[in-house]
C-alpha atoms as a PDB file:
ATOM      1  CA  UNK A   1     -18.892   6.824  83.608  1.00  0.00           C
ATOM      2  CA  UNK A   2     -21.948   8.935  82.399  1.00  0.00           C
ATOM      3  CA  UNK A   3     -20.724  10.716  78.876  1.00  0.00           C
ATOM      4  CA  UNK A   4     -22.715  13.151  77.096  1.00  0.00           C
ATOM      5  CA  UNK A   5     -21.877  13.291  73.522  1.00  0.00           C
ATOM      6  CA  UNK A   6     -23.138  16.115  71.227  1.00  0.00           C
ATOM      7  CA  UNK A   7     -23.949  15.507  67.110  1.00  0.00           C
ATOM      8  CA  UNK A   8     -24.617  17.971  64.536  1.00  0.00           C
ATOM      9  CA  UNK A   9     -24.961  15.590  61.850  1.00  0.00           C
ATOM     10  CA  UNK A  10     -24.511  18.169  58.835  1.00  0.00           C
ATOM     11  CA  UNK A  11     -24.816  17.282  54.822  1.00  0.00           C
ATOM     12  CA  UNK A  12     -21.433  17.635  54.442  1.00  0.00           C
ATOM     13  CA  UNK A  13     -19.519  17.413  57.645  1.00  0.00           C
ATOM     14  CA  UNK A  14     -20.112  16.225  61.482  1.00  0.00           C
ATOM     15  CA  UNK A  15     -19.083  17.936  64.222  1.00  0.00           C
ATOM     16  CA  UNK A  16     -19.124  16.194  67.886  1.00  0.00           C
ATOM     17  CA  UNK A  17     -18.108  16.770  71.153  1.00  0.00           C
ATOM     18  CA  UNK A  18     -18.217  14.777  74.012  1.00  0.00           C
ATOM     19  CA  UNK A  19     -18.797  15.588  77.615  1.00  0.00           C
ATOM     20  CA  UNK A  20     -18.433  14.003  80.983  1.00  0.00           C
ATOM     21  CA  UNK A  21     -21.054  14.831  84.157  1.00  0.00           C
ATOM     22  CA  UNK A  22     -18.426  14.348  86.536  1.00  0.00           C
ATOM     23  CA  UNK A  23     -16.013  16.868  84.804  1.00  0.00           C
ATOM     24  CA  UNK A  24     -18.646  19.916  84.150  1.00  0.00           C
ATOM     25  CA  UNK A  25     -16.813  22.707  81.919  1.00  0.00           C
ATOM     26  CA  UNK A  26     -16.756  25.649  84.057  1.00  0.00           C
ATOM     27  CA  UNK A  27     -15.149  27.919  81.143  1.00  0.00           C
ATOM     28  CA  UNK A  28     -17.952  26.133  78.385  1.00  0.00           C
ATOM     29  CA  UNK A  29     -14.831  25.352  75.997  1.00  0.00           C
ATOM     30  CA  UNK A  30     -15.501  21.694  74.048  1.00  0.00           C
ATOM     31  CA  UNK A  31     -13.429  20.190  72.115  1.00  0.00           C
ATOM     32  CA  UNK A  32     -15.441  19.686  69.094  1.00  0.00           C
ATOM     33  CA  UNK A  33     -14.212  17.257  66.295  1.00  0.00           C
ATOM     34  CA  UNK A  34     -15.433  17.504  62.806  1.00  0.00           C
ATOM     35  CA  UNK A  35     -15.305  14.523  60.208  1.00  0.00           C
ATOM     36  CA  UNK A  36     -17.131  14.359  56.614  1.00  0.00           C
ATOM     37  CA  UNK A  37     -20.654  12.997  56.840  1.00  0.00           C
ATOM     38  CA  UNK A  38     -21.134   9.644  55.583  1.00  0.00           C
ATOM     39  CA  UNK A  39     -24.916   9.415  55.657  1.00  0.00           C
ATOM     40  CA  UNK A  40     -26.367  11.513  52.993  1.00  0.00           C
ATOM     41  CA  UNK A  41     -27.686  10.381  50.395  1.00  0.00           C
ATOM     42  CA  UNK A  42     -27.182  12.470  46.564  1.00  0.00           C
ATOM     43  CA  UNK A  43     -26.165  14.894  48.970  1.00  0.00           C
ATOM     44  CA  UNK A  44     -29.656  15.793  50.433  1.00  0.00           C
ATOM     45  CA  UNK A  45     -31.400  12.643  51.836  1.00  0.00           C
ATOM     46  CA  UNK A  46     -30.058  11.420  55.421  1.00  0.00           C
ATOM     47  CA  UNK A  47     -30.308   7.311  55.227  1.00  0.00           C
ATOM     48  CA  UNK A  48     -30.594   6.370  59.073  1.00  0.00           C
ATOM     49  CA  UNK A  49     -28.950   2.913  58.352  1.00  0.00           C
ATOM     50  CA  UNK A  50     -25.896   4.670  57.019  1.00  0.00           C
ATOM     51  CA  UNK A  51     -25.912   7.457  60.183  1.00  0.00           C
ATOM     52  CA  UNK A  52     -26.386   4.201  62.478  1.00  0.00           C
ATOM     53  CA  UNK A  53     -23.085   2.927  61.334  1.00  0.00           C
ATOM     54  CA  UNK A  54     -21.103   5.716  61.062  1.00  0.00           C
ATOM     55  CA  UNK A  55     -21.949   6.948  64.026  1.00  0.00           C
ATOM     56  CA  UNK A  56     -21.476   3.420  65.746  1.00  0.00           C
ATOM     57  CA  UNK A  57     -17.610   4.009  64.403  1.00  0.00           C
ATOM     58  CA  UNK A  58     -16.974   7.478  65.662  1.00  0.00           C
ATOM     59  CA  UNK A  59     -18.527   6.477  69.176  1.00  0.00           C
ATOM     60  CA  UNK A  60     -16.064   3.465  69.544  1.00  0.00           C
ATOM     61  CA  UNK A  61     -13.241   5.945  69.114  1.00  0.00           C
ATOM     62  CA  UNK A  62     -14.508   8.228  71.980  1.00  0.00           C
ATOM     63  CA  UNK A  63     -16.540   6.218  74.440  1.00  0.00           C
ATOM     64  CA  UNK A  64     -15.688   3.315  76.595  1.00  0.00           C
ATOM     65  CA  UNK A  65     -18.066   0.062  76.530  1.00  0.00           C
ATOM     66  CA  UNK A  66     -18.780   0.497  79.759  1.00  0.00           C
ATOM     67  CA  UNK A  67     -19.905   4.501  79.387  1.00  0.00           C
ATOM     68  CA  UNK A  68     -23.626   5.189  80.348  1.00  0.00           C
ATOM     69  CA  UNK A  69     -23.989   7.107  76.835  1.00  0.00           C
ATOM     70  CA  UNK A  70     -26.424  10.085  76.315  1.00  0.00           C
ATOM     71  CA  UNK A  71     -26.625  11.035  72.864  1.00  0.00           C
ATOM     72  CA  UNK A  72     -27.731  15.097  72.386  1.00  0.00           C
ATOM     73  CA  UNK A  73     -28.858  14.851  68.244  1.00  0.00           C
ATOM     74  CA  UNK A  74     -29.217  18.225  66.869  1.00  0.00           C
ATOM     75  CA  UNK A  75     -31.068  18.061  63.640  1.00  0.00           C
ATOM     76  CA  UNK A  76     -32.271  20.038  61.459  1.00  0.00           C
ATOM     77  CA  UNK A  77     -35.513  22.042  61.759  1.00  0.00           C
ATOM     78  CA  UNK A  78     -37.061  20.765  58.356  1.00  0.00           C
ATOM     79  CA  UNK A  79     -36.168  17.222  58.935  1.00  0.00           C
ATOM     80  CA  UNK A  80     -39.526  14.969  58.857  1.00  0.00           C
ATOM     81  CA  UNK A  81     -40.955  13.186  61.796  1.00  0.00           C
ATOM     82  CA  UNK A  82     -40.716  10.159  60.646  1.00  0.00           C
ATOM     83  CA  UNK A  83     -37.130  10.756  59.924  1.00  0.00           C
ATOM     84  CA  UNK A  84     -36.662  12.100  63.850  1.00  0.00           C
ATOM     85  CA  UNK A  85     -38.596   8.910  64.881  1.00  0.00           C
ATOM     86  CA  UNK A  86     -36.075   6.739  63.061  1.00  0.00           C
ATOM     87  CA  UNK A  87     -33.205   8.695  64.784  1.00  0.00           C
ATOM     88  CA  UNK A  88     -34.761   8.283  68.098  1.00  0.00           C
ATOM     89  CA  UNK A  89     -34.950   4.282  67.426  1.00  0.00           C
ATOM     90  CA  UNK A  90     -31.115   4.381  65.734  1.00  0.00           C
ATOM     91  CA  UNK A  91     -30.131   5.922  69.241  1.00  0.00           C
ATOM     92  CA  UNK A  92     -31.664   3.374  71.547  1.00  0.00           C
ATOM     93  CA  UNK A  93     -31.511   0.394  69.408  1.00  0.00           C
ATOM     94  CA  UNK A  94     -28.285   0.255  67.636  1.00  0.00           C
ATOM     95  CA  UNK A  95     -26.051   2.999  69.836  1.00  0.00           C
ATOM     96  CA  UNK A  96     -26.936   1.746  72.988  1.00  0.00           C
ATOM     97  CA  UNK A  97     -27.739   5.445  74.215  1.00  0.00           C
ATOM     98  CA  UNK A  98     -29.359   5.099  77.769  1.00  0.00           C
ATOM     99  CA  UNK A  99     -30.717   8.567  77.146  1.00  0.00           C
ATOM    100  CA  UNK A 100     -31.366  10.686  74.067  1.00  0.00           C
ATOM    101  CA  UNK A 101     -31.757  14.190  73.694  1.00  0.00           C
ATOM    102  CA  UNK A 102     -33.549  15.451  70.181  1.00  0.00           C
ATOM    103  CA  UNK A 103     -32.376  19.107  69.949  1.00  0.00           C
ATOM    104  CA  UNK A 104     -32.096  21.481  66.959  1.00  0.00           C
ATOM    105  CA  UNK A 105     -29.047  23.018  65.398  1.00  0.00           C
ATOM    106  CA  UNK A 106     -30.643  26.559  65.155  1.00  0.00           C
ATOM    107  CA  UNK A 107     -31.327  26.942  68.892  1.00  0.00           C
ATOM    108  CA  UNK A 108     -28.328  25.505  69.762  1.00  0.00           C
ATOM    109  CA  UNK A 109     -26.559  28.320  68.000  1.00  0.00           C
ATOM    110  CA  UNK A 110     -28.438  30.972  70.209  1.00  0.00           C
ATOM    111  CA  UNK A 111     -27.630  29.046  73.242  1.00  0.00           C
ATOM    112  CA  UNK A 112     -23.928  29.390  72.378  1.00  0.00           C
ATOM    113  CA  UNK A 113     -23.962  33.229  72.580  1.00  0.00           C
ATOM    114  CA  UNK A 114     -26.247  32.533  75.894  1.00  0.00           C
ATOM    115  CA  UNK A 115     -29.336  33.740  74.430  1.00  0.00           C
ATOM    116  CA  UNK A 116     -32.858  31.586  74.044  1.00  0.00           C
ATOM    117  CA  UNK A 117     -34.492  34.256  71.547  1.00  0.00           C
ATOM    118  CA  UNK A 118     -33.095  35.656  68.053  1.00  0.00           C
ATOM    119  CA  UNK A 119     -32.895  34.873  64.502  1.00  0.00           C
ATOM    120  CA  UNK A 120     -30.730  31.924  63.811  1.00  0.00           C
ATOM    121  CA  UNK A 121     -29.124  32.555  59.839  1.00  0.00           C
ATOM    122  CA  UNK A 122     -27.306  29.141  59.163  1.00  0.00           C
ATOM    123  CA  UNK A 123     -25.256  29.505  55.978  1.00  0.00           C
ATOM    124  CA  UNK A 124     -24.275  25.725  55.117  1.00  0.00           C
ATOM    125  CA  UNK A 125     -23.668  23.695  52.195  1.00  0.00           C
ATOM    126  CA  UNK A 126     -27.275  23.201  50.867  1.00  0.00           C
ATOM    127  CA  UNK A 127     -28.225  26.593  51.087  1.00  0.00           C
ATOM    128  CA  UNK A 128     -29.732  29.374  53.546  1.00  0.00           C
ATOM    129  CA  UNK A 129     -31.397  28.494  56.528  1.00  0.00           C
ATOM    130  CA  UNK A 130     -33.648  31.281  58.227  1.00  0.00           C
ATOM    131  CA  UNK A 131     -35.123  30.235  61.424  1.00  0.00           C
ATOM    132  CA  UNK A 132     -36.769  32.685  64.492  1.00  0.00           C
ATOM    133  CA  UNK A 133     -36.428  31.338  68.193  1.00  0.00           C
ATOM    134  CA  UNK A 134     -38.602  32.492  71.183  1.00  0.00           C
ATOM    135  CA  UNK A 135     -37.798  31.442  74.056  1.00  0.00           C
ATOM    136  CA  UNK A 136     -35.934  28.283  73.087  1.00  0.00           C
ATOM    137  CA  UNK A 137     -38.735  27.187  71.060  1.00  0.00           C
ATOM    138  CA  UNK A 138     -38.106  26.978  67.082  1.00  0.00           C
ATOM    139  CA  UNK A 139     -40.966  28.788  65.203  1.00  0.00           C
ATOM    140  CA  UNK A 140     -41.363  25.956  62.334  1.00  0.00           C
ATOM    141  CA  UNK A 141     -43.784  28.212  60.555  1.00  0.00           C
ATOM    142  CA  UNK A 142     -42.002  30.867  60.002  1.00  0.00           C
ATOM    143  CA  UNK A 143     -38.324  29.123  58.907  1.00  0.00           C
ATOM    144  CA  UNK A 144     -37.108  30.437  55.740  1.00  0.00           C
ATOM    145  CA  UNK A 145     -34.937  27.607  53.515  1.00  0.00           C
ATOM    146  CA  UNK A 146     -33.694  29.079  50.460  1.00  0.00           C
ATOM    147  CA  UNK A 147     -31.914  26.730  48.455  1.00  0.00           C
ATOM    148  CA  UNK A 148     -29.412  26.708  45.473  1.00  0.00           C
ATOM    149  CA  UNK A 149     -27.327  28.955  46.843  1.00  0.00           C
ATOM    150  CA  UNK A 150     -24.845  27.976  49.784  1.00  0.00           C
ATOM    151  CA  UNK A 151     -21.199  26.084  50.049  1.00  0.00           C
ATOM    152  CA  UNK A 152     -22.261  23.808  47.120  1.00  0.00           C
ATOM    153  CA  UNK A 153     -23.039  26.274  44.358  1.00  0.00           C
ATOM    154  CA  UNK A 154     -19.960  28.229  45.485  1.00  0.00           C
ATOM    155  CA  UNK A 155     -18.318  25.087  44.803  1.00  0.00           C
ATOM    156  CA  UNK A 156     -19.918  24.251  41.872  1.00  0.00           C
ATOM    157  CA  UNK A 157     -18.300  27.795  40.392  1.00  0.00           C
ATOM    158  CA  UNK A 158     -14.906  27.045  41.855  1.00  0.00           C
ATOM    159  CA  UNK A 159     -15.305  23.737  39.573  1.00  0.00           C
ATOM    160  CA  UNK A 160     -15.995  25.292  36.583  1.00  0.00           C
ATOM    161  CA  UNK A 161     -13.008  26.943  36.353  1.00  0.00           C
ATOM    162  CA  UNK A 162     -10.986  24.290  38.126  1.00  0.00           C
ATOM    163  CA  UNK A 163     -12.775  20.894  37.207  1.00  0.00           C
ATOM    164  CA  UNK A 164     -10.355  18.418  39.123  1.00  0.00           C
ATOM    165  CA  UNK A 165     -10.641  20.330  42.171  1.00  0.00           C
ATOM    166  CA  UNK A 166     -10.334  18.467  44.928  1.00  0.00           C
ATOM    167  CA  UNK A 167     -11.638  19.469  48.875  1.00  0.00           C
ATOM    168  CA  UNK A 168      -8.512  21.003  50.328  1.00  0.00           C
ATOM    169  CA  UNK A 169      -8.186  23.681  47.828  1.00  0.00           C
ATOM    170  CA  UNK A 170     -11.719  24.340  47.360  1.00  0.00           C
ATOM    171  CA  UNK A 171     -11.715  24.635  51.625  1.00  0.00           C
ATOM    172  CA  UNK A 172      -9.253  27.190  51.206  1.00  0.00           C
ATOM    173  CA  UNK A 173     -10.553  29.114  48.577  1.00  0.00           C
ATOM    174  CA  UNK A 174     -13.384  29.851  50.263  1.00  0.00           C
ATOM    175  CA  UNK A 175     -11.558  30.299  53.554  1.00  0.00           C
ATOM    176  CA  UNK A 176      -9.048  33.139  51.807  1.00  0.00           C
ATOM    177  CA  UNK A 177      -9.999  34.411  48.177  1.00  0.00           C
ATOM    178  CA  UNK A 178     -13.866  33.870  47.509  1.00  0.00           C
ATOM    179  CA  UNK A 179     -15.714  37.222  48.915  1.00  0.00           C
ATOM    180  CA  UNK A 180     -19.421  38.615  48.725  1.00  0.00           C
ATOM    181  CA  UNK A 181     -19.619  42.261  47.410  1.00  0.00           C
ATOM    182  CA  UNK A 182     -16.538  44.649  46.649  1.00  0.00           C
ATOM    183  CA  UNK A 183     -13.765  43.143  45.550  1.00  0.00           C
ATOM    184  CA  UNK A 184     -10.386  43.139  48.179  1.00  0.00           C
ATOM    185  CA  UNK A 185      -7.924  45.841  47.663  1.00  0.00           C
ATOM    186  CA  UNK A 186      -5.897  42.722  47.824  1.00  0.00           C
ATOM    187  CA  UNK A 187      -6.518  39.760  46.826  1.00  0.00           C
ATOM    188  CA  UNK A 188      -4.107  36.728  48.295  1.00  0.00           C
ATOM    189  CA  UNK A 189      -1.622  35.649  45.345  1.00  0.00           C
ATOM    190  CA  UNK A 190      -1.002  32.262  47.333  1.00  0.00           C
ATOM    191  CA  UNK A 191      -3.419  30.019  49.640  1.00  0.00           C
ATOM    192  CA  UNK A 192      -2.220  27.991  52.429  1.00  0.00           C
ATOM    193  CA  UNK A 193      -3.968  24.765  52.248  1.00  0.00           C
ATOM    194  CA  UNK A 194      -5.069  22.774  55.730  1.00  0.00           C
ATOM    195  CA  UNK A 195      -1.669  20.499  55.502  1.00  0.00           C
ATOM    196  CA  UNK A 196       0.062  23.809  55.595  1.00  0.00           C
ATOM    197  CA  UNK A 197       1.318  23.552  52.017  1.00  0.00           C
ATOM    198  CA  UNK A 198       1.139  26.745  50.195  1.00  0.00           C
ATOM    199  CA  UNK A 199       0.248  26.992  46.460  1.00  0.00           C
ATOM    200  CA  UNK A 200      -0.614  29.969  44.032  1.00  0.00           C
ATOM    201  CA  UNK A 201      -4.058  30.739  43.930  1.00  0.00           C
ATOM    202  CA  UNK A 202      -5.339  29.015  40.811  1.00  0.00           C
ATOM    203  CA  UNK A 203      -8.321  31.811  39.805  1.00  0.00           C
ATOM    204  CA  UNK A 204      -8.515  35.594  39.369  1.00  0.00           C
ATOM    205  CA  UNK A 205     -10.492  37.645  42.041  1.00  0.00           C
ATOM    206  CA  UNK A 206     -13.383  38.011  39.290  1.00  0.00           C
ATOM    207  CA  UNK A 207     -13.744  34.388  39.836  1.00  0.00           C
ATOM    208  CA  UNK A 208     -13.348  34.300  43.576  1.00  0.00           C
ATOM    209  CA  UNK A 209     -16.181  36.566  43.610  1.00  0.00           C
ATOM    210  CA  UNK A 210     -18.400  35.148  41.022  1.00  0.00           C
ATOM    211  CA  UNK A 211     -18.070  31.730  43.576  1.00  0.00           C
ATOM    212  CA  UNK A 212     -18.442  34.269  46.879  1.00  0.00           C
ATOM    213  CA  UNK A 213     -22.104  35.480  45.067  1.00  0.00           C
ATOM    214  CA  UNK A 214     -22.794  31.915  44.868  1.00  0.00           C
ATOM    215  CA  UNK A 215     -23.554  31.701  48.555  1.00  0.00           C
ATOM    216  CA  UNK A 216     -25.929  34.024  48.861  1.00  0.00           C
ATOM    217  CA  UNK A 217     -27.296  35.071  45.355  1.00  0.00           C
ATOM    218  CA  UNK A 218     -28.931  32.419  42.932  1.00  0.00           C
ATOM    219  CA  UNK A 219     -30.579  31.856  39.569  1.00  0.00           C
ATOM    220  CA  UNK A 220     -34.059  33.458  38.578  1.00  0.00           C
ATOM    221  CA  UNK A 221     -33.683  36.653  41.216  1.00  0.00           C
ATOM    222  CA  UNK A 222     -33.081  34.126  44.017  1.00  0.00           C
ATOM    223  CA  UNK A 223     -31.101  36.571  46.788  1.00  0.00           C
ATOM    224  CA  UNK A 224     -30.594  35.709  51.090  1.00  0.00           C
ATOM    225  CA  UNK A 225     -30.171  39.496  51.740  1.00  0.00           C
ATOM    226  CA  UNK A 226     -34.043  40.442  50.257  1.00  0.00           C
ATOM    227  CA  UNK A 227     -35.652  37.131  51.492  1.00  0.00           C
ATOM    228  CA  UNK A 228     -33.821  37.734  54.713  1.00  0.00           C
ATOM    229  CA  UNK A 229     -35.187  41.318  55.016  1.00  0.00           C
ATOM    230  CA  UNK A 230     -38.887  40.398  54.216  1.00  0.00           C
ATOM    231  CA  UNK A 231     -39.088  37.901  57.031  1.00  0.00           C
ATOM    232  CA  UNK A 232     -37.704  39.974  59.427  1.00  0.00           C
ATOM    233  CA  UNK A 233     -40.361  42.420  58.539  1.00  0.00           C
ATOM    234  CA  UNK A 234     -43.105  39.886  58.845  1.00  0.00           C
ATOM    235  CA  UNK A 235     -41.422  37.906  62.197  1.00  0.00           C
ATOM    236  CA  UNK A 236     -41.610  41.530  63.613  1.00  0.00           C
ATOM    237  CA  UNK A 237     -45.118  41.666  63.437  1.00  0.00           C
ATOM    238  CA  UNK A 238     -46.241  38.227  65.459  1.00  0.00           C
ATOM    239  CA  UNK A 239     -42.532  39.019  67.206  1.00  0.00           C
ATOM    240  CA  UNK A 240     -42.240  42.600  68.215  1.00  0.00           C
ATOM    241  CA  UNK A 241     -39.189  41.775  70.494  1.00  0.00           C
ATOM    242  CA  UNK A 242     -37.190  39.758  68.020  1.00  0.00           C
ATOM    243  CA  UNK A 243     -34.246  42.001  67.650  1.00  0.00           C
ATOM    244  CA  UNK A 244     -31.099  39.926  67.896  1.00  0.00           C
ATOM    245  CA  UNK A 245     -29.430  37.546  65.310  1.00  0.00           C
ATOM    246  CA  UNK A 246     -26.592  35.008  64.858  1.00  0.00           C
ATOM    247  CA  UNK A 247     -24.585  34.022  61.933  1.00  0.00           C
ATOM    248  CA  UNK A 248     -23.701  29.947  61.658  1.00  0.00           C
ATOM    249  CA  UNK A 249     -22.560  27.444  59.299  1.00  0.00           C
ATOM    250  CA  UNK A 250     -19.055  27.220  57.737  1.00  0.00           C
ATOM    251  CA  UNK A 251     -19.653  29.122  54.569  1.00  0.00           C
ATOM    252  CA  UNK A 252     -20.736  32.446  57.067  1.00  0.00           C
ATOM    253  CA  UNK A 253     -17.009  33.014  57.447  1.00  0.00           C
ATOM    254  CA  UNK A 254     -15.964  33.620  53.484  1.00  0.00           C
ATOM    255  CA  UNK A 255     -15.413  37.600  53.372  1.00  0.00           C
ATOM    256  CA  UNK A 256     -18.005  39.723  52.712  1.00  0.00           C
ATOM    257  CA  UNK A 257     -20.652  37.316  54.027  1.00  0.00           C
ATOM    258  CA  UNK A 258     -21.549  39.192  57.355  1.00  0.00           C
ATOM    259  CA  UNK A 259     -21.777  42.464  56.080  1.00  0.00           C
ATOM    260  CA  UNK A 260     -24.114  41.755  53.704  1.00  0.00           C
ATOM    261  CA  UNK A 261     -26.448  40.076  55.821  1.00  0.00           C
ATOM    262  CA  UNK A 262     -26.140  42.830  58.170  1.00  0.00           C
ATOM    263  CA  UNK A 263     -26.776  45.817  55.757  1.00  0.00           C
ATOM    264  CA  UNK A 264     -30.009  43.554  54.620  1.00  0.00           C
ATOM    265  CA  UNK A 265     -31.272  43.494  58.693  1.00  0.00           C
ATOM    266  CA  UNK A 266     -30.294  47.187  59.032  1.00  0.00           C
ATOM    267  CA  UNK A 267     -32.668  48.051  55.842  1.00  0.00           C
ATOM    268  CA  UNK A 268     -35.662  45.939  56.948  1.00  0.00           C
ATOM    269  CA  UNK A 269     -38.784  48.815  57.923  1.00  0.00           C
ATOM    270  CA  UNK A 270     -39.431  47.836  61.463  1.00  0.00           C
ATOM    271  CA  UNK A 271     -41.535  50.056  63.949  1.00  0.00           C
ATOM    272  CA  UNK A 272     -40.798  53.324  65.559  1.00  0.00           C
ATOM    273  CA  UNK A 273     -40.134  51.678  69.026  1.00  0.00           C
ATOM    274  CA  UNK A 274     -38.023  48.472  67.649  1.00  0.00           C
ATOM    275  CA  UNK A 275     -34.731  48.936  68.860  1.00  0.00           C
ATOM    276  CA  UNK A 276     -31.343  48.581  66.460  1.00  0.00           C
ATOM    277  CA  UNK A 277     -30.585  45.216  65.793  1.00  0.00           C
ATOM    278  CA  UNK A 278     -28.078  43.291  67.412  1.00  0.00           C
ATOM    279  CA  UNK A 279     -25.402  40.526  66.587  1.00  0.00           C
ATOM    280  CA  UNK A 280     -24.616  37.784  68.952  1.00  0.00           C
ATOM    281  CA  UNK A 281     -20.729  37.079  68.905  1.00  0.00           C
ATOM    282  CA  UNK A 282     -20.275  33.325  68.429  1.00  0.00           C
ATOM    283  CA  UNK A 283     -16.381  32.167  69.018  1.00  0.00           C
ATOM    284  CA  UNK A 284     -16.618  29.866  65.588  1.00  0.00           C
ATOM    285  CA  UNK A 285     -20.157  29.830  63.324  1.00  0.00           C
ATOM    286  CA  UNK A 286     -18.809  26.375  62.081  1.00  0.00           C
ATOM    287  CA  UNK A 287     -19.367  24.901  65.473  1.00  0.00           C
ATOM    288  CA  UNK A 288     -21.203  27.273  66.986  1.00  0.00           C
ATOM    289  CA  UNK A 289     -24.505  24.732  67.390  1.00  0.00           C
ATOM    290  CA  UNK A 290     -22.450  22.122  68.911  1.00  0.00           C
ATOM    291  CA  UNK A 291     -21.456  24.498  71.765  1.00  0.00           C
ATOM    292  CA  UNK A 292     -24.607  25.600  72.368  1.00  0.00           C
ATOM    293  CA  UNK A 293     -25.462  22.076  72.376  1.00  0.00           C
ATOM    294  CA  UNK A 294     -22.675  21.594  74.808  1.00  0.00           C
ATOM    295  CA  UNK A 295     -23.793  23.763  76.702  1.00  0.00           C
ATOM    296  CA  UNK A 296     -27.554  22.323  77.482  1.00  0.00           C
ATOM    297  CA  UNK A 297     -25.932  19.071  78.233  1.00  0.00           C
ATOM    298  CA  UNK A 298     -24.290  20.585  81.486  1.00  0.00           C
ATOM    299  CA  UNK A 299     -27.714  22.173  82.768  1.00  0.00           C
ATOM    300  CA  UNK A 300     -28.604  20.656  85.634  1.00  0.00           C
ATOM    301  CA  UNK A 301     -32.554  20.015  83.489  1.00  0.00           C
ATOM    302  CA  UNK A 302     -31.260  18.448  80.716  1.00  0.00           C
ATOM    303  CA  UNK A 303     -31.752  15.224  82.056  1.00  0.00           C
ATOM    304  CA  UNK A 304     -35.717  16.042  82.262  1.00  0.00           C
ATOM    305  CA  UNK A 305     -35.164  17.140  78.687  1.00  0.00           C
ATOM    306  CA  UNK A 306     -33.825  13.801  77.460  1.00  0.00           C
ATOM    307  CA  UNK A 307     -35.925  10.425  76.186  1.00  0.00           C
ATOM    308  CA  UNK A 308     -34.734   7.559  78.567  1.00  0.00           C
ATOM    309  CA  UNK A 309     -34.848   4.304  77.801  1.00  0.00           C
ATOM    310  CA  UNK A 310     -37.195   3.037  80.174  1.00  0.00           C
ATOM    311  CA  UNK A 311     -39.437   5.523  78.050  1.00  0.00           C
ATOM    312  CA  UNK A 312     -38.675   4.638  75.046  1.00  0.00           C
ATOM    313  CA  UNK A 313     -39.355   0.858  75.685  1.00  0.00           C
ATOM    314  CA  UNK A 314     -42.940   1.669  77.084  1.00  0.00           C
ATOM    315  CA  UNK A 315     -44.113   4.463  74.599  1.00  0.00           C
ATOM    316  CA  UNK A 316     -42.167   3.877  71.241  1.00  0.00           C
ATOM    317  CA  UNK A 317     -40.625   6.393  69.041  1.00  0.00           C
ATOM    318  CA  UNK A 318     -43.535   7.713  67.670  1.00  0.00           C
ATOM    319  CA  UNK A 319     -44.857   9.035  71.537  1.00  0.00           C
ATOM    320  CA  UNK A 320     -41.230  10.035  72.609  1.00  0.00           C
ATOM    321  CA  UNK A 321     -40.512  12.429  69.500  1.00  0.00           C
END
């Protein structure tokens, strides 16, 4: 059986999905699974012997040993090429893939609200991620990573105050109390962790949003919203048309998060002509890439898009990547 599975292999969490070329998704719903990442190193290195092996477990869960296994990698636009090289090889050599499809995560996010073109903003755990698209194609040059700010400094606030925090809580935290900008006319008394226990919330709102700044505001006059609005100014003038946007990554869903971003877009000077800015719906920003990803795999092209392994055994990584 010919399976397709999809990986965005994030810092601090994977998300996967696998699909099946006899059983096309006519409604484009997947299934995706998400699991803590295993294979960074001090949180920011990705060691390819340690993705090799815990993706060699996951894929024994869902495949069969006699599935003809396409792997669709979605990485991450910064990652080296010597790093994507190694990938490819991990694929072929240790997963057995027969194909292998090198995508990236910020595309894939456009292609899950059906678009090719836009501004991909990935709020993760490392940081900010600012990346334009045209027509599919990732414009490297112009990607915007601003770091220190993100899931992990939120974190690191949360800890502060709560030092033997452990993941649950700190998930629902940010899920329920932390916020970016005015404080709730409400703030929840009581979180519901993912078990579905429920326990008083452990911090005051002034804490909650001390964290919720965390994600997009930083040290020395470090701030998403400004850096966001310059490069939309300057993407507008090699991009004239460049006037959608979607919101990814897990930490895009704490309160508050959205509408900043947005009022930062809405302020940018753009030209007389450009037309109002516009934000693609995604169903979830956590998984939003490995949809989109999804989604490619069930093109009828895809398969010209992929590295077989008949290719890969005549040119090497370094000619297939």
């Amino acid at each position: 059986m010919d399976v397709t599975v999809v990986i965005d292999y994030g810092s601090h969490t994977v998300k996967h999905t696998s699909v099946s070329r006899h059983e096309k998704n006519a409604a484009l719903e997947f299934n995706v699974c998400e699991t803590p990442s295993r294979a960074y190193v001090d949180g920011d290195v990705l060691d390819v012997s340690r993705f090799g092996r815990h993706m060699a477990e996951l894929l024994s869960d869902t495949c069969h040993a006699d599935t003809s296994l396409t792997i669709s990698l979605l990485l991450d636009v910064s990652l080296p090429r010597r790093k994507r090289e190694l990938l490819l090889k991990c694929c072929f050599e240790m997963l057995d893939a027969k194909r292998v499809y090198l995508g990236c995560t910020a595309s894939a996010a456009l292609y899950s609200a059906g678009e090719t073109a836009g501004i991909s903003l990935d709020v993760g755990s490392r940081g900010v991620r600012l990346v334009p698209v045209v027509d599919g194609i990732v414009q490297t040059s112009f990607c915007e990573d601003i770091s220190r700010i993100g899931a992990r400094a939120c974190d690191a606030v949360l800890r502060q105050y709560i030092p033997k925090a452990d993941e649950p809580l700190l998930l629902a935290l940010k899920s329920d109390a932390c916020f970016v900008g005015d404080t709730p006319s409400a703030p929840p008394t009581h979180l519901t962790l993912p078990d579905g226990h429920v326990v008083p919330t452990p911090v005051s709102a002034a804490v909650c949003g001390e964290a919720g700044r965390a994600l997009l505001f930083g040290d020395h006059c470090v701030s998403a919203p400004d850096i966001l609005q310059f490069a939309h100014q300057k993407w507008l003038l090699e991009f004239p048309s460049l006037n959608q946007w979607v919101l990814a990554g897990g930490a895009s869903r704490v309160s508050g998060v959205q509408e900043t971003l947005c009022s930062a877009m809405q302020h940018a000077l753009v030209p007389a002509a450009f037309t109002e800015m516009r934000q693609l719906p995604v169903f979830d920003p956590l998984r939003a890439a490995t949809c989109g990803g999804g989604i490619v795999s069930q093109l009828n092209s895809f398969k010209h898009l992929c590295v077989s392994s008949e290719d890969y055994a005549e040119e090497g990584p370094h000619r297939c990547v």
